[in-house]
N, C-alpha and C. Protein backbone atom coordinates (compact mmCIF):
# COMPACT_ATOMS: atom_id res chain seq x y z
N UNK A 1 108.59 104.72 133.28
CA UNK A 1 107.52 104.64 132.33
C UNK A 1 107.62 103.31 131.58
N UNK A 2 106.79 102.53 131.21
CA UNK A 2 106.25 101.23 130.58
C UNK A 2 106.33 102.04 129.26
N UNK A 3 106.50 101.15 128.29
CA UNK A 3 106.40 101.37 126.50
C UNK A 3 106.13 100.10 126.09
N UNK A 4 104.96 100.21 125.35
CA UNK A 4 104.59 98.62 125.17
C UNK A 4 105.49 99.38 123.39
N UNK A 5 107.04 97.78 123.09
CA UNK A 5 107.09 97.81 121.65
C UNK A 5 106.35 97.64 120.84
N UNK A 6 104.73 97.10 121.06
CA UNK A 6 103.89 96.78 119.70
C UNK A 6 103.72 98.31 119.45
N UNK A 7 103.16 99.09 120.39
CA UNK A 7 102.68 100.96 120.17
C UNK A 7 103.97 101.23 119.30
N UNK A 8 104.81 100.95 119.93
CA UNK A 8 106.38 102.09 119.55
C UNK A 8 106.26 101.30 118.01
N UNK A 9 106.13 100.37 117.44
CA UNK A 9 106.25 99.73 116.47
C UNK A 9 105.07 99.99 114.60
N UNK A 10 104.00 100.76 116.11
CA UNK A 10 102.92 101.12 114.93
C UNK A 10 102.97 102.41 114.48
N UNK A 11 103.82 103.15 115.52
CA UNK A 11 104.57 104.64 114.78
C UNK A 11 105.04 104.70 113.74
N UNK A 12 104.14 105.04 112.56
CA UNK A 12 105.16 105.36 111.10
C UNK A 12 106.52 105.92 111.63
N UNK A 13 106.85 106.78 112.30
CA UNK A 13 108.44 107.50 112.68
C UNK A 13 109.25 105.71 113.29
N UNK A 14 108.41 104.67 113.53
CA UNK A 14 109.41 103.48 113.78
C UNK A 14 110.43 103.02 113.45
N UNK A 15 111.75 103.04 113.78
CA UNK A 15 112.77 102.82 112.47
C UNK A 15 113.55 101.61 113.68
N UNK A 16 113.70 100.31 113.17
CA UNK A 16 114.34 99.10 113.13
C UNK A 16 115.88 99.48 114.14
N UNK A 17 116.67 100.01 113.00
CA UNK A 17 118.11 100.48 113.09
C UNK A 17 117.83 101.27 114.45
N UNK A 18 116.82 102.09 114.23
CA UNK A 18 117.23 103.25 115.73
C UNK A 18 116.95 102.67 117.17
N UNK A 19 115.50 101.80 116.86
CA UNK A 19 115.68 101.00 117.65
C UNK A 19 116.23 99.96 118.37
N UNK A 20 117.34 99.49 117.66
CA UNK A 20 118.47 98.52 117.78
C UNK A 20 120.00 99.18 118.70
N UNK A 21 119.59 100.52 118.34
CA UNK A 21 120.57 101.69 118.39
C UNK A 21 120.59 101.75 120.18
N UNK A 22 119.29 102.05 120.40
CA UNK A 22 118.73 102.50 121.67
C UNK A 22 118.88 101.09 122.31
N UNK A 23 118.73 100.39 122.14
CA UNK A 23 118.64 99.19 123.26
C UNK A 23 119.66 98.41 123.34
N UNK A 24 120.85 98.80 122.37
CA UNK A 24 122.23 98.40 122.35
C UNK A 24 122.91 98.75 123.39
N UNK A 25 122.42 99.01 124.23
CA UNK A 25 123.23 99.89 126.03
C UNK A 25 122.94 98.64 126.86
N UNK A 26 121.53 97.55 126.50
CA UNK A 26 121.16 96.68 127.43
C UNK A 26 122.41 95.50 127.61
N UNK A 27 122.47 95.39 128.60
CA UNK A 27 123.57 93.82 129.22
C UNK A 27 122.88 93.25 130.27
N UNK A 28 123.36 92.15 130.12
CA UNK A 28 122.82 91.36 130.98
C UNK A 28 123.65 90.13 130.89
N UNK A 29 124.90 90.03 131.85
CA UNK A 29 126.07 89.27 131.09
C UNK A 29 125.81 88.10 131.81
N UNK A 30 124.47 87.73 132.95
CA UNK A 30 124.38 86.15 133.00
C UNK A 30 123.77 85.52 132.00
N UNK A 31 123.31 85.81 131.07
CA UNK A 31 122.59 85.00 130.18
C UNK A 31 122.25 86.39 128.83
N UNK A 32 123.36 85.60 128.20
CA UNK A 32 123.41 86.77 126.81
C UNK A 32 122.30 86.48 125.77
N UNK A 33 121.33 85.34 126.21
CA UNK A 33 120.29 85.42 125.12
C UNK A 33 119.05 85.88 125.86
N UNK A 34 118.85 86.28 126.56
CA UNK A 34 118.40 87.74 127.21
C UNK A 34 118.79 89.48 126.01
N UNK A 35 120.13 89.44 125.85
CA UNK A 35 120.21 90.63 125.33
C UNK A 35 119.92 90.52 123.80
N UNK A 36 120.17 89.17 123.27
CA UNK A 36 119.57 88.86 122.00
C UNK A 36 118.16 88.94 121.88
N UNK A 37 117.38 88.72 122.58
CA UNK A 37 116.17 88.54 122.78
C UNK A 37 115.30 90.47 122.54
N UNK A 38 116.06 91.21 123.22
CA UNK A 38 115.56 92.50 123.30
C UNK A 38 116.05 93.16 121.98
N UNK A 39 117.27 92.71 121.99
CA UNK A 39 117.77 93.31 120.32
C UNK A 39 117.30 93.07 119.06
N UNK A 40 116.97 91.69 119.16
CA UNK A 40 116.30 90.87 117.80
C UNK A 40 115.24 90.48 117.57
N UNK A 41 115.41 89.45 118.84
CA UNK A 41 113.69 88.44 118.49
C UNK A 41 112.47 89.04 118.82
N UNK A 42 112.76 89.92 119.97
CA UNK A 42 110.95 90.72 120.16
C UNK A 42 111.07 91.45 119.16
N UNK A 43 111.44 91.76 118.42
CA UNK A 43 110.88 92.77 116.84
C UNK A 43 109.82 91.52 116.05
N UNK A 44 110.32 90.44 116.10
CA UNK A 44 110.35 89.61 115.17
C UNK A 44 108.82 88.92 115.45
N UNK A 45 108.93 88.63 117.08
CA UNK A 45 107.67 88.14 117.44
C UNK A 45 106.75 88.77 117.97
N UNK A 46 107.03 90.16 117.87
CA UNK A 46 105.60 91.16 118.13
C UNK A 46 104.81 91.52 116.25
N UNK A 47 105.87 91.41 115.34
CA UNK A 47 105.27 91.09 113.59
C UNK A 47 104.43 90.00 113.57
N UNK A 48 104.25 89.05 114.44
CA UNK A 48 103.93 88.03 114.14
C UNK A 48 102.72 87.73 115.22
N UNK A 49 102.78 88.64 116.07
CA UNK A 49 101.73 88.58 116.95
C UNK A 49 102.13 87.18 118.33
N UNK A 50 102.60 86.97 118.03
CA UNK A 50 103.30 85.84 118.88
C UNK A 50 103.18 86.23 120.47
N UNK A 51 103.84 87.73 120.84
CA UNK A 51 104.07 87.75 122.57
C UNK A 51 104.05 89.78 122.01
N UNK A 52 103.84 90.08 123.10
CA UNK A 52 104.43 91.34 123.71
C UNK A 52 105.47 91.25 124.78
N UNK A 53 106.22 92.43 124.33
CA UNK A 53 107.11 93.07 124.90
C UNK A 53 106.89 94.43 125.63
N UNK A 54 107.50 94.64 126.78
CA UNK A 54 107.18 96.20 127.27
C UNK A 54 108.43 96.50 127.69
N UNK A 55 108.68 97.70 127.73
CA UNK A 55 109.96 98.05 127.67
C UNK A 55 110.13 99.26 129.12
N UNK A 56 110.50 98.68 130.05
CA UNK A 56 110.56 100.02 131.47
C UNK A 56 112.20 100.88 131.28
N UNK A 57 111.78 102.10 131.02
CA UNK A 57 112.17 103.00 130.62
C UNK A 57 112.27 103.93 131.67
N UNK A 58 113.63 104.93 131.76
CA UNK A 58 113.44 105.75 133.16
C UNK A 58 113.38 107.15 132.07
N UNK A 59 113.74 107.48 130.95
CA UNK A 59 113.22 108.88 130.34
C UNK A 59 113.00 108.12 129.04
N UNK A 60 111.88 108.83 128.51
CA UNK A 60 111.42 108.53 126.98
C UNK A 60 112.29 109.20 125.69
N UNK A 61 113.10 110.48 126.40
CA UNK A 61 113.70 110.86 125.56
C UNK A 61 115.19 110.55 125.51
N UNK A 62 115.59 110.35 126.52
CA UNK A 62 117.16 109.41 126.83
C UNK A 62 117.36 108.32 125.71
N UNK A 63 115.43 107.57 126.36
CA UNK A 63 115.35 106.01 126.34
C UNK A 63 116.77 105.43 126.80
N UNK A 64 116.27 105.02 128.15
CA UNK A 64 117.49 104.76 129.30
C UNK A 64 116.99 103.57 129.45
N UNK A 65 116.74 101.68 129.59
CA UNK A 65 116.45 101.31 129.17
C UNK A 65 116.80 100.52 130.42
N UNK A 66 115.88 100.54 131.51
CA UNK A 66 116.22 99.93 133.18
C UNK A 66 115.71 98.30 133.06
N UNK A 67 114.77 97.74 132.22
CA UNK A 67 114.66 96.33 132.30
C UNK A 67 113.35 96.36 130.83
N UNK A 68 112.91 95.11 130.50
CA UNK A 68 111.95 94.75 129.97
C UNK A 68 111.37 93.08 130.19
N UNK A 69 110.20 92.88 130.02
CA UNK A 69 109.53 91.70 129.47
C UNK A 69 108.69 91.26 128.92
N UNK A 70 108.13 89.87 128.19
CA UNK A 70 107.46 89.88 127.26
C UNK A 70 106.53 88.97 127.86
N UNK A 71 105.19 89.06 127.24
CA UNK A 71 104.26 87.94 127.84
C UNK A 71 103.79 87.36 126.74
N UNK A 72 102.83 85.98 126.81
CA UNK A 72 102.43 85.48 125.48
C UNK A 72 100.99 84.27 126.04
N UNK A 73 100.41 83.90 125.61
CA UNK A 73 99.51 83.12 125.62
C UNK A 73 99.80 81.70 124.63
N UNK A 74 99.65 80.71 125.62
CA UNK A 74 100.18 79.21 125.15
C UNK A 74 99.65 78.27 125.41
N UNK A 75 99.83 77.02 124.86
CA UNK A 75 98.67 76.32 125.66
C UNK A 75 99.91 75.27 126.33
N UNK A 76 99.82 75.45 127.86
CA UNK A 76 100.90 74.42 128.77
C UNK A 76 100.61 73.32 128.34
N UNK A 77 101.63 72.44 128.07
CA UNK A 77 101.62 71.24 128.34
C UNK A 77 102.06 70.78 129.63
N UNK A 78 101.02 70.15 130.31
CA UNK A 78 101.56 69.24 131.58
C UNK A 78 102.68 67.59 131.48
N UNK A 79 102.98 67.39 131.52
CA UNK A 79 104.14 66.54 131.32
C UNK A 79 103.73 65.30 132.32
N UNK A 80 103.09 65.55 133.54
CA UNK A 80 102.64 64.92 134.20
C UNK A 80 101.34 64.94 134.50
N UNK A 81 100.36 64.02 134.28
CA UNK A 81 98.84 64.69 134.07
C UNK A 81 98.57 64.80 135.93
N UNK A 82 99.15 64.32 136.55
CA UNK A 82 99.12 64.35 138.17
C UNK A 82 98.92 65.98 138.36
N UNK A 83 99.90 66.48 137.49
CA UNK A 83 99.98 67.93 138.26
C UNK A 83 99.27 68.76 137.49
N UNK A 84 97.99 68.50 137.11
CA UNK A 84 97.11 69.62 135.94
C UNK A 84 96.23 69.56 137.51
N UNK A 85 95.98 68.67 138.19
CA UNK A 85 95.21 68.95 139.38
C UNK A 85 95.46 70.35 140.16
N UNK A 86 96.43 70.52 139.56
CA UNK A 86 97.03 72.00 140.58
C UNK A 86 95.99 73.15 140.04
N UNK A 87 95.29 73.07 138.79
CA UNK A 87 94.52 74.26 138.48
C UNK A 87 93.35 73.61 138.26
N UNK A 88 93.01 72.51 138.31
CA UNK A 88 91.56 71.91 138.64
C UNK A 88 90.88 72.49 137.03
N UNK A 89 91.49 72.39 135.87
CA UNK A 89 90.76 72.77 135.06
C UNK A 89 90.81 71.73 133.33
N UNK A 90 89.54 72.11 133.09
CA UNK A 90 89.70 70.95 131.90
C UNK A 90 89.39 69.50 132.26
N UNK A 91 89.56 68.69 131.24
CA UNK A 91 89.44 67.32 131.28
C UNK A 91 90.35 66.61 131.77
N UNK A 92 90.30 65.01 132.50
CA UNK A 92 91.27 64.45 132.92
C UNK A 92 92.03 64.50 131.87
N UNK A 93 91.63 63.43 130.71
CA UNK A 93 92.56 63.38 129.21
C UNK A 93 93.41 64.18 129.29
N UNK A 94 93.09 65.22 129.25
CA UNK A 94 93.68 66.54 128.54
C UNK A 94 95.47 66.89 129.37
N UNK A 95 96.40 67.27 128.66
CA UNK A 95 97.43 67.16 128.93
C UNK A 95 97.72 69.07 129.05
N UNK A 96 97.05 69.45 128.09
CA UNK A 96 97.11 70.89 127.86
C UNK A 96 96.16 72.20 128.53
N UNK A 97 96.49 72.85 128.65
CA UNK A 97 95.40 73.83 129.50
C UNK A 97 96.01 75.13 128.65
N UNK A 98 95.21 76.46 128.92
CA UNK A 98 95.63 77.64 128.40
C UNK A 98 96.45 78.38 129.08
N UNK A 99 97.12 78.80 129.19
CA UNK A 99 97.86 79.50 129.81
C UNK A 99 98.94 80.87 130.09
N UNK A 100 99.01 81.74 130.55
CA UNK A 100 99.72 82.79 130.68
C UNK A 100 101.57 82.41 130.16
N UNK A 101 102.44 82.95 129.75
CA UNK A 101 103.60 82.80 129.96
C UNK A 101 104.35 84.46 129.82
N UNK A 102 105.43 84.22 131.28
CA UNK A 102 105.99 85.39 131.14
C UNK A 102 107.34 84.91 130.43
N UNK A 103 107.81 85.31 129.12
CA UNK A 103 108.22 84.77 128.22
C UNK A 103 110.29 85.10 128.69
N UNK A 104 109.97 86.43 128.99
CA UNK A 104 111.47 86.65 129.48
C UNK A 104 110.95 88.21 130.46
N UNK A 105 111.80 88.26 130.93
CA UNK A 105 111.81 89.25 132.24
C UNK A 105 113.41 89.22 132.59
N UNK A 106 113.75 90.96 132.75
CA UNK A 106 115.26 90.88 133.27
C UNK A 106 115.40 92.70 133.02
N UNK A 107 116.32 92.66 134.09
CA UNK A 107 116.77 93.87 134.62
C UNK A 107 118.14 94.24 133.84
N UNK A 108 118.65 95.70 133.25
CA UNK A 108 119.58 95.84 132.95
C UNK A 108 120.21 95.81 133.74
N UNK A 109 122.02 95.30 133.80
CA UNK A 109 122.91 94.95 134.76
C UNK A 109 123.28 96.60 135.26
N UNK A 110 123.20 96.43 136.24
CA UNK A 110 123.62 97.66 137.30
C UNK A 110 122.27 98.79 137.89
N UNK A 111 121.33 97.93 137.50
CA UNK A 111 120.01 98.63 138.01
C UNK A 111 119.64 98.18 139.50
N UNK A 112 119.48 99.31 140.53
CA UNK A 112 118.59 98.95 141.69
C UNK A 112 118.19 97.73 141.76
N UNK A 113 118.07 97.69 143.45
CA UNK A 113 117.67 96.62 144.03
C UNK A 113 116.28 97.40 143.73
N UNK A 114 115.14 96.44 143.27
CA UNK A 114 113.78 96.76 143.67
C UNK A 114 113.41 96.86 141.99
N UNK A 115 113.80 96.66 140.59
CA UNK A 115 113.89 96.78 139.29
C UNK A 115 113.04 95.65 138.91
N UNK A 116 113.68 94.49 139.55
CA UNK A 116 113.03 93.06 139.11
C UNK A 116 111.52 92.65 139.72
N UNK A 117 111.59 93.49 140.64
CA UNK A 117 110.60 93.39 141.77
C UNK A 117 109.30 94.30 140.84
N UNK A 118 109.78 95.47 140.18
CA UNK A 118 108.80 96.50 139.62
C UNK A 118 108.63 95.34 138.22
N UNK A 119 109.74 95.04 137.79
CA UNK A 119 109.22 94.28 136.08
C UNK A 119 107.98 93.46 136.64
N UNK A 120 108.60 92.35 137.55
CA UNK A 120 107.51 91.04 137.67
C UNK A 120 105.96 91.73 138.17
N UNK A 121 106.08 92.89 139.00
CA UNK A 121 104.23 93.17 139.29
C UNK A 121 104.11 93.97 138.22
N UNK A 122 104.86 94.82 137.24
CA UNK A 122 104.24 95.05 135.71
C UNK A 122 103.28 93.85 134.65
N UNK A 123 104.11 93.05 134.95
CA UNK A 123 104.18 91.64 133.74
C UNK A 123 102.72 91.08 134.32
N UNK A 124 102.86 91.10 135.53
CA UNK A 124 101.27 90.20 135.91
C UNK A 124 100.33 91.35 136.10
N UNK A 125 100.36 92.55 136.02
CA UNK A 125 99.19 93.56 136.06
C UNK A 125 98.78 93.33 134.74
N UNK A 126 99.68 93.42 133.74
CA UNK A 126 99.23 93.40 132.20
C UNK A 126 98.72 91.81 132.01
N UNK A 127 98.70 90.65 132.53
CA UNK A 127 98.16 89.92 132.36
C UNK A 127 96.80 89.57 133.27
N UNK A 128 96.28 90.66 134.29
CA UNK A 128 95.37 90.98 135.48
C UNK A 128 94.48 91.32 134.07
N UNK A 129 95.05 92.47 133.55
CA UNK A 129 94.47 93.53 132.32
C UNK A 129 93.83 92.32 131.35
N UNK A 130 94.63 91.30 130.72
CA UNK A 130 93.86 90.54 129.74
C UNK A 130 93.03 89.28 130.25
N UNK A 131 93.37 89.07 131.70
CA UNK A 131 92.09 88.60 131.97
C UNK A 131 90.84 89.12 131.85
N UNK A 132 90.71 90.25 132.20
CA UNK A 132 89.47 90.99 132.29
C UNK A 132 88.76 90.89 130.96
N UNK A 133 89.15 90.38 129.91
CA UNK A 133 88.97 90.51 128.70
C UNK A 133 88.97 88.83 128.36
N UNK A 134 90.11 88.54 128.57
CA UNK A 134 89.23 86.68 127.95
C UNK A 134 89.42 85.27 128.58
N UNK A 135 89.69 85.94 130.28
CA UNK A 135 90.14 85.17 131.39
C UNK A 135 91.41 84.51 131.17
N UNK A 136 91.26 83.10 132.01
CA UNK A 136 92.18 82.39 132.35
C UNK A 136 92.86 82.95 133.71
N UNK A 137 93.54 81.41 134.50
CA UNK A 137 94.50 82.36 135.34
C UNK A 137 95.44 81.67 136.16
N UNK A 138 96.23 81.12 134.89
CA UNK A 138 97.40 79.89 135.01
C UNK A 138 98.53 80.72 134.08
N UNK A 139 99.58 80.88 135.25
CA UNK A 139 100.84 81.73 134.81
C UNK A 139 101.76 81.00 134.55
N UNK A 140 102.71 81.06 133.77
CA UNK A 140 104.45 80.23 133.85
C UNK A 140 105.30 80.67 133.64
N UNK A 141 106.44 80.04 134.04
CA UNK A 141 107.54 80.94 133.62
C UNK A 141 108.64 79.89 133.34
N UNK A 142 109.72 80.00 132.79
CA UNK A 142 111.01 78.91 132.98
C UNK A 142 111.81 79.68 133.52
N UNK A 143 113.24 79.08 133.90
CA UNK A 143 114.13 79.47 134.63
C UNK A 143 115.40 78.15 134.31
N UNK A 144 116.40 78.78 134.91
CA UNK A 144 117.44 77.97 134.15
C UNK A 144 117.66 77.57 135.75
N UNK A 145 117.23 76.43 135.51
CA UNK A 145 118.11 75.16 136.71
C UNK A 145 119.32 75.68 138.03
N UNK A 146 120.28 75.99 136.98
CA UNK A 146 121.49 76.66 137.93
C UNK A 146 121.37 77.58 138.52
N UNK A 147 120.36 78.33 138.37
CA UNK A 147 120.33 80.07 138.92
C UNK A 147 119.49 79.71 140.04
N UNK A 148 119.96 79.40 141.34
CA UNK A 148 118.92 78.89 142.47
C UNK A 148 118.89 80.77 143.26
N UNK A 149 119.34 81.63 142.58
CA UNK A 149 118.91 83.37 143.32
C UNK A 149 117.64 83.74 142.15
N UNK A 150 117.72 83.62 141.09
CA UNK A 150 116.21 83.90 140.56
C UNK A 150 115.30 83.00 140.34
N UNK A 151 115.06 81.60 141.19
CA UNK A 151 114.02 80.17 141.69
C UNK A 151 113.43 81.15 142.81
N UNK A 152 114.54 81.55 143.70
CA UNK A 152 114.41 82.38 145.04
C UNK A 152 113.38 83.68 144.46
N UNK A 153 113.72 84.42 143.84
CA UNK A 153 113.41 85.91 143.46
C UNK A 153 111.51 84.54 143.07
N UNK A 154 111.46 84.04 142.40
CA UNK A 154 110.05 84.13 141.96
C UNK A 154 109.58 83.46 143.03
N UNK A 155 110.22 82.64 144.12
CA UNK A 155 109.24 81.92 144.76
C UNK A 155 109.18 82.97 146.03
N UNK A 156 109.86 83.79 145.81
CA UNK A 156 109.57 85.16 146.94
C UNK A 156 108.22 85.86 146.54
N UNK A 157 107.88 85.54 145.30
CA UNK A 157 106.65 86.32 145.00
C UNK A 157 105.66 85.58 144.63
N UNK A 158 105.47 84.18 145.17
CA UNK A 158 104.50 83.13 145.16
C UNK A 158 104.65 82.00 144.34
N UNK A 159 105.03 82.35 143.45
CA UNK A 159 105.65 81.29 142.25
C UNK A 159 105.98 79.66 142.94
N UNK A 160 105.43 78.81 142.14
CA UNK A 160 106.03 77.32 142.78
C UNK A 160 106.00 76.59 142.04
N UNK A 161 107.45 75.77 142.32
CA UNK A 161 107.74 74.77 141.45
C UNK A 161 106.90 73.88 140.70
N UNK A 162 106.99 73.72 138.99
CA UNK A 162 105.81 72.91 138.65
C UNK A 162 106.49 71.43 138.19
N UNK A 163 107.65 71.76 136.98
CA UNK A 163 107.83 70.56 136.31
C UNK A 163 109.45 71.23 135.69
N UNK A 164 110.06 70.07 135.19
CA UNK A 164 111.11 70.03 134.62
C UNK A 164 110.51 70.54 133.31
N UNK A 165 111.06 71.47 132.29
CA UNK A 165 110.52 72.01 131.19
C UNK A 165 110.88 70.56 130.15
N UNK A 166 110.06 69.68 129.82
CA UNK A 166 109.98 68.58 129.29
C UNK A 166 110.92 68.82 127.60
N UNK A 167 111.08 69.53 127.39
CA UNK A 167 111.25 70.44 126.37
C UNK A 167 112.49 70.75 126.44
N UNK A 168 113.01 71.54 127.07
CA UNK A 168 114.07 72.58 127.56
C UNK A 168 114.88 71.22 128.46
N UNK A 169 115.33 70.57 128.54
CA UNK A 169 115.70 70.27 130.26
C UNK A 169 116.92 71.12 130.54
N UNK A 170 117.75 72.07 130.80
CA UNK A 170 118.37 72.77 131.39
C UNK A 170 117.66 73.83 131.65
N UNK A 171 115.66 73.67 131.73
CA UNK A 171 115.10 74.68 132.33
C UNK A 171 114.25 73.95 133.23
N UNK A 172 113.65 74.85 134.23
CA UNK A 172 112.39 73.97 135.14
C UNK A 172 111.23 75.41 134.88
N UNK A 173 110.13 74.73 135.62
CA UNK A 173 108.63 75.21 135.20
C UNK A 173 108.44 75.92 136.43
N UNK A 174 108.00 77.16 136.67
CA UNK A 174 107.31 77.68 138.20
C UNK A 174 105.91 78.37 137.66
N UNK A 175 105.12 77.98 138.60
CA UNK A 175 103.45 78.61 137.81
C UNK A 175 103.04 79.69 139.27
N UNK A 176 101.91 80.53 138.70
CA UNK A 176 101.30 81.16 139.98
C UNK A 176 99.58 81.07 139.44
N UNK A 177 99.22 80.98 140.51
CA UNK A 177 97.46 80.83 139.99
C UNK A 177 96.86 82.43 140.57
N UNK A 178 96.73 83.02 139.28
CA UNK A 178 96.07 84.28 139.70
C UNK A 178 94.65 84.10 139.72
């Protein structure tokens, strides 16, 4: 079952602590700001309207807590105006376009093969869902350089290399044009 945290969050019964409680089981020991991220900052940036979070859940009453991710709306910066040709949209000038971002995505450690596979076609159905509502259909994602098994995992599912995260550099850019 999917739980979007903004719903779970508009429950007067919402309580911070319990929720911190429950998702204190999540690990994810290649990259521990992943587990910071589910513990802390999506509280912080679903208050603020910033991104959603959804939370895949195998019982609601366990709350067993098999993976989550967050999506957000941004406006890309292209770094190279060469490669805004890839979505043919906007002005030459223009460096920026609108864009999808799947903000974090990740499987709790010791979950099935086939977990990461269910998050990523969650994450882009719910962004299928807000097209229908105010388009666009330029996706991104970052990824950390060193991890050439999850470059693999997204370019298994169409994803392709865009840009060095101009920003980030110990991250790179992969987009999908839905």
């Amino acid at each position: 079952m999917v739980l979007s945290l903004r719903k779970l969050m508009q429950d007067p019964a919402f309580n911070k602590k319990e929720y911190r409680r429950k998702v204190s089981c999540f690990k994810c020991e290649r990259d521990h700001d992943i587990e910071d991220f589910i513990k802390k900052k999506c509280l912080h940036l679903e208050e603020k309207n910033l991104s959603r979070t959804y939370l895949l859940v195998e019982d609601t009453e366990e709350f067993i807590l098999k993976g989550f991710f967050s999506i957000a709306v941004k406006a890309f910066y292209f770094s190279n105006k060469e490669d805004k040709r890839i979505i043919a949209y906007g002005r030459e000038e223009d460096s920026f376009v609108p864009a999808y971002l799947i903000g974090q995505l990740s499987k709790c450690d010791g979950q099935p093969v086939g977990v990461g596979e269910k998050l990523l076609d969650l994450a882009l159905q719910k962004i299928r869902d807000s097209q229908d509502i105010v388009g666009g259909r330029f996706v991104y994602l970052d990824y950390k350089k060193e991890c050439d098994k999850l470059k693999k995992f997204y370019q298994d599912h169409r994803f392709e290399f865009l840009q060095n995260n101009p920003k980030y550099p110990q991250y790179d850019q992969m987009y999908i044009i839905l």
